[in-house]
Protein backbone atom coordinates (compact mmCIF):
# COMPACT_ATOMS: atom_id res chain seq x y z
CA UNK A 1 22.10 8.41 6.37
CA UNK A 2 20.83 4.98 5.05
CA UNK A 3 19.17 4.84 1.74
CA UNK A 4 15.84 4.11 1.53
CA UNK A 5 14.77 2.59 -1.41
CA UNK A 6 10.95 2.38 -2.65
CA UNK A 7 10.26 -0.50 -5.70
CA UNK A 8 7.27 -1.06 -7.06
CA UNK A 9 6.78 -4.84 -7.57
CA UNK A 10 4.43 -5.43 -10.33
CA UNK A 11 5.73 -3.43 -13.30
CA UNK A 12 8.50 -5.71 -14.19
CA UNK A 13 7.60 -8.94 -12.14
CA UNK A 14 10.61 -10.96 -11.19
CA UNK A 15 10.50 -13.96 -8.82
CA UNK A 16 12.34 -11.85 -6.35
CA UNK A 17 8.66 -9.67 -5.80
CA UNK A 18 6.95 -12.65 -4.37
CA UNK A 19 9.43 -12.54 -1.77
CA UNK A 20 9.25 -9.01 -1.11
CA UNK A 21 5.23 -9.03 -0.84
CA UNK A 22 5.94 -12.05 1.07
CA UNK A 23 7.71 -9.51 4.04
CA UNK A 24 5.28 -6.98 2.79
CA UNK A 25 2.32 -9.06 4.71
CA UNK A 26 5.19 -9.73 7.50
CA UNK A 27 5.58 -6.05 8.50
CA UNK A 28 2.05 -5.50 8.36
CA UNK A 29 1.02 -8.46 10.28
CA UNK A 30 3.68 -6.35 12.85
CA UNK A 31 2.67 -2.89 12.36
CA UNK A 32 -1.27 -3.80 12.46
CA UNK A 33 -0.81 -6.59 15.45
CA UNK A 34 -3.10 -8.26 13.29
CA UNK A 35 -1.48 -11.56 12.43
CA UNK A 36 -3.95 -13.77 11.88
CA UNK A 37 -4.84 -11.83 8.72
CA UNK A 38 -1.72 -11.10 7.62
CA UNK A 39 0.04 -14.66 8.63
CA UNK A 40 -2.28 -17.21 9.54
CA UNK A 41 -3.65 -17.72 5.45
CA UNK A 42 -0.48 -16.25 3.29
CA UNK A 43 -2.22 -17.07 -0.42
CA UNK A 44 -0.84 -19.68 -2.33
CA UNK A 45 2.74 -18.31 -4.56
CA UNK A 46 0.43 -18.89 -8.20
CA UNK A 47 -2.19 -16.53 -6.46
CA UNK A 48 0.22 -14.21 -5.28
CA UNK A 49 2.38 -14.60 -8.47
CA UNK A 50 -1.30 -13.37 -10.38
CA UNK A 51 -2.16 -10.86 -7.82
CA UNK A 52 1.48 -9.01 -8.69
CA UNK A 53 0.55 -9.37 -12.27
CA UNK A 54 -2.64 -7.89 -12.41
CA UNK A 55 -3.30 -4.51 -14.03
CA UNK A 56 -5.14 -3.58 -10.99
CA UNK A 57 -3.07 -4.44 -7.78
CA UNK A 58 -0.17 -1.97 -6.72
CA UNK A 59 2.34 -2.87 -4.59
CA UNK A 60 5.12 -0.91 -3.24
CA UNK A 61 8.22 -1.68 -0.78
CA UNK A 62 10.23 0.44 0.79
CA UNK A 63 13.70 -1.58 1.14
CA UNK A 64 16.96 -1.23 3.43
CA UNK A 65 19.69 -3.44 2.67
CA UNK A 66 16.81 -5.87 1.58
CA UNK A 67 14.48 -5.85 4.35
CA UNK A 68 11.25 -4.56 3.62
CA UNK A 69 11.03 -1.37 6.06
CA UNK A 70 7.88 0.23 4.52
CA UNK A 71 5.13 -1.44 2.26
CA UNK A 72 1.93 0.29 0.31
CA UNK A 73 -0.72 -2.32 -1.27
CA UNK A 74 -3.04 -0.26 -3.33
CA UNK A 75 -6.38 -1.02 -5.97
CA UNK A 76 -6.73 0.89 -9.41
CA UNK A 77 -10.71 0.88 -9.18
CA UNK A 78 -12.23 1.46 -13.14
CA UNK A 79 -15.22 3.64 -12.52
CA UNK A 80 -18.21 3.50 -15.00
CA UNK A 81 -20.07 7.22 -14.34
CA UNK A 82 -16.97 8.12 -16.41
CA UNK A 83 -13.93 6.87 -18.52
CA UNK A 84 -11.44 7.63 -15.15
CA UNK A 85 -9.70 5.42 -12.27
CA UNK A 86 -9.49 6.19 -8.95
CA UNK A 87 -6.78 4.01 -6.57
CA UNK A 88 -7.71 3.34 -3.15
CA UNK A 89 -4.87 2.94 -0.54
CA UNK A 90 -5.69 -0.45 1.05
CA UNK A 91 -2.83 -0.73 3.17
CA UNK A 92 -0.02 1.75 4.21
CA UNK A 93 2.72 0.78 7.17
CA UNK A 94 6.31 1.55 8.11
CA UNK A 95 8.73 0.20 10.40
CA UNK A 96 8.90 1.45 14.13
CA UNK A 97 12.79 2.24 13.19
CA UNK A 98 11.92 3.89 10.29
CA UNK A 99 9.04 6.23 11.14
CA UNK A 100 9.26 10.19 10.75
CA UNK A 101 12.04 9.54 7.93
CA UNK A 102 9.71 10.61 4.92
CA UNK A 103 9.23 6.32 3.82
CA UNK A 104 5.42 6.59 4.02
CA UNK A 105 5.24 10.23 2.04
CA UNK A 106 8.01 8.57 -0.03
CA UNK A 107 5.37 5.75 -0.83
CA UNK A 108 2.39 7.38 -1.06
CA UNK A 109 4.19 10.38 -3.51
CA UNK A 110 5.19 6.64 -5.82
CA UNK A 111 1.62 6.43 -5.76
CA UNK A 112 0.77 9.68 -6.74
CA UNK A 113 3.57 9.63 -9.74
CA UNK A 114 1.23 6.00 -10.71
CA UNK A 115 -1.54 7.65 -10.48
CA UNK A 116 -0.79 10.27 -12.88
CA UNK A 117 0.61 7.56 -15.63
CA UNK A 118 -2.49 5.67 -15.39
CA UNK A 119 -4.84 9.33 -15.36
CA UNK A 120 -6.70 8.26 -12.48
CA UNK A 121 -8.47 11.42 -10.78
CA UNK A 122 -8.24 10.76 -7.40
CA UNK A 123 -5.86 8.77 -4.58
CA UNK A 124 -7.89 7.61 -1.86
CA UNK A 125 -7.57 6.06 1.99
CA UNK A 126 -9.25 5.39 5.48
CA UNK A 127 -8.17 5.93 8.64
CA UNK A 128 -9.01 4.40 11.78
CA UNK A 129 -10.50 6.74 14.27
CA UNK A 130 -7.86 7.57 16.77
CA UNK A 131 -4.65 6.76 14.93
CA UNK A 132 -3.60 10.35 14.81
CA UNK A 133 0.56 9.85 13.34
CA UNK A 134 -2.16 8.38 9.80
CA UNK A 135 -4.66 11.00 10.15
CA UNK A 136 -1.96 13.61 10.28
CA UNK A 137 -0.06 12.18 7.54
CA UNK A 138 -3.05 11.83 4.99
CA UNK A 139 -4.28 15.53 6.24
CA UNK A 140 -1.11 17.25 5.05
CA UNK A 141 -1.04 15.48 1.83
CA UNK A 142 -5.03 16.02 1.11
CA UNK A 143 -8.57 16.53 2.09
CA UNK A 144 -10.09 15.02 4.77
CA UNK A 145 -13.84 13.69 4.18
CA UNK A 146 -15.39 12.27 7.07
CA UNK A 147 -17.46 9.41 6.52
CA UNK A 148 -18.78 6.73 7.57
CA UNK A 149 -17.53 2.63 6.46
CA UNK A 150 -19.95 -0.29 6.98
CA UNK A 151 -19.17 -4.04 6.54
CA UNK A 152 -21.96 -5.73 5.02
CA UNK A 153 -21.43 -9.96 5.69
CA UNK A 154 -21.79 -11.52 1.91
């Protein structure tokens, strides 16, 4: 069995994290088939370097013999009804070679053990409509709301 390691890159940052967020936006840009978002713009290193930095910006690699196989970005949102955080799940993706091995619950069970250090109250994420393997995941780890998501243009 290979081991299947999960770091999380911004709690001690080393140079070594860029890199790793770097492949991060690689398998996503696989995973989603989206890689003009993921690959067309990578940020600058300084913004990266104070994006892994920030307080508010988890980020979470799964690693096999240094190749990221699994990657979860994540926000810690500060609410102001009350004195609480809540972290939304922005992205979530695993390797084709390393699905139904336990990475993403491996990942998303960091972020629950983050969660709890930081006392947020809630762990949240979207799904798209009609990717059941994500909706099936997030279902047996919590409560499904259905709602609706808009983009509003700036």
């Amino acid at each position: 069995m290979v081991e299947i390691r999960i770091e999380e890159l911004n709690v001690t940052y080393q140079r070594a994290d860029l890199d790793l967020l770097k492949q991060m936006l690689g398998l996503f840009a696989d995973i989603f088939d989206d890689h003009a978002t993921y690959q067309e713009k990578i940020a600058a290193d300084a913004y990266l370097d104070s994006l892994l930095r920030d307080d508010s910006f988890i980020a979470l690699a799964a690693v096999v013999d240094g190749k990221v196989v699994g990657a979860l970005a994540a926000y810690v949102l500060k609410k102001f009804e009350q004195e609480r955080s809540e972290i939304y799940i922005y992205d979530l993706g695993v390797s084709e070679t390393c699905r139904r091995r336990g990475v993403a619950t491996g990942l998303i069970n960091e972020v629950r053990a983050i969660a709890r250090g930081l006392g947020a109250y809630v762990i949240f994420v979207q799904a798209d409509a009609g990717d059941e393997p994500a909706i099936k995941l997030y279902e047996s780890l919590g409560t499904r709301e259905d709602v609706h998501h808009f983009d509003i243009d700036p």
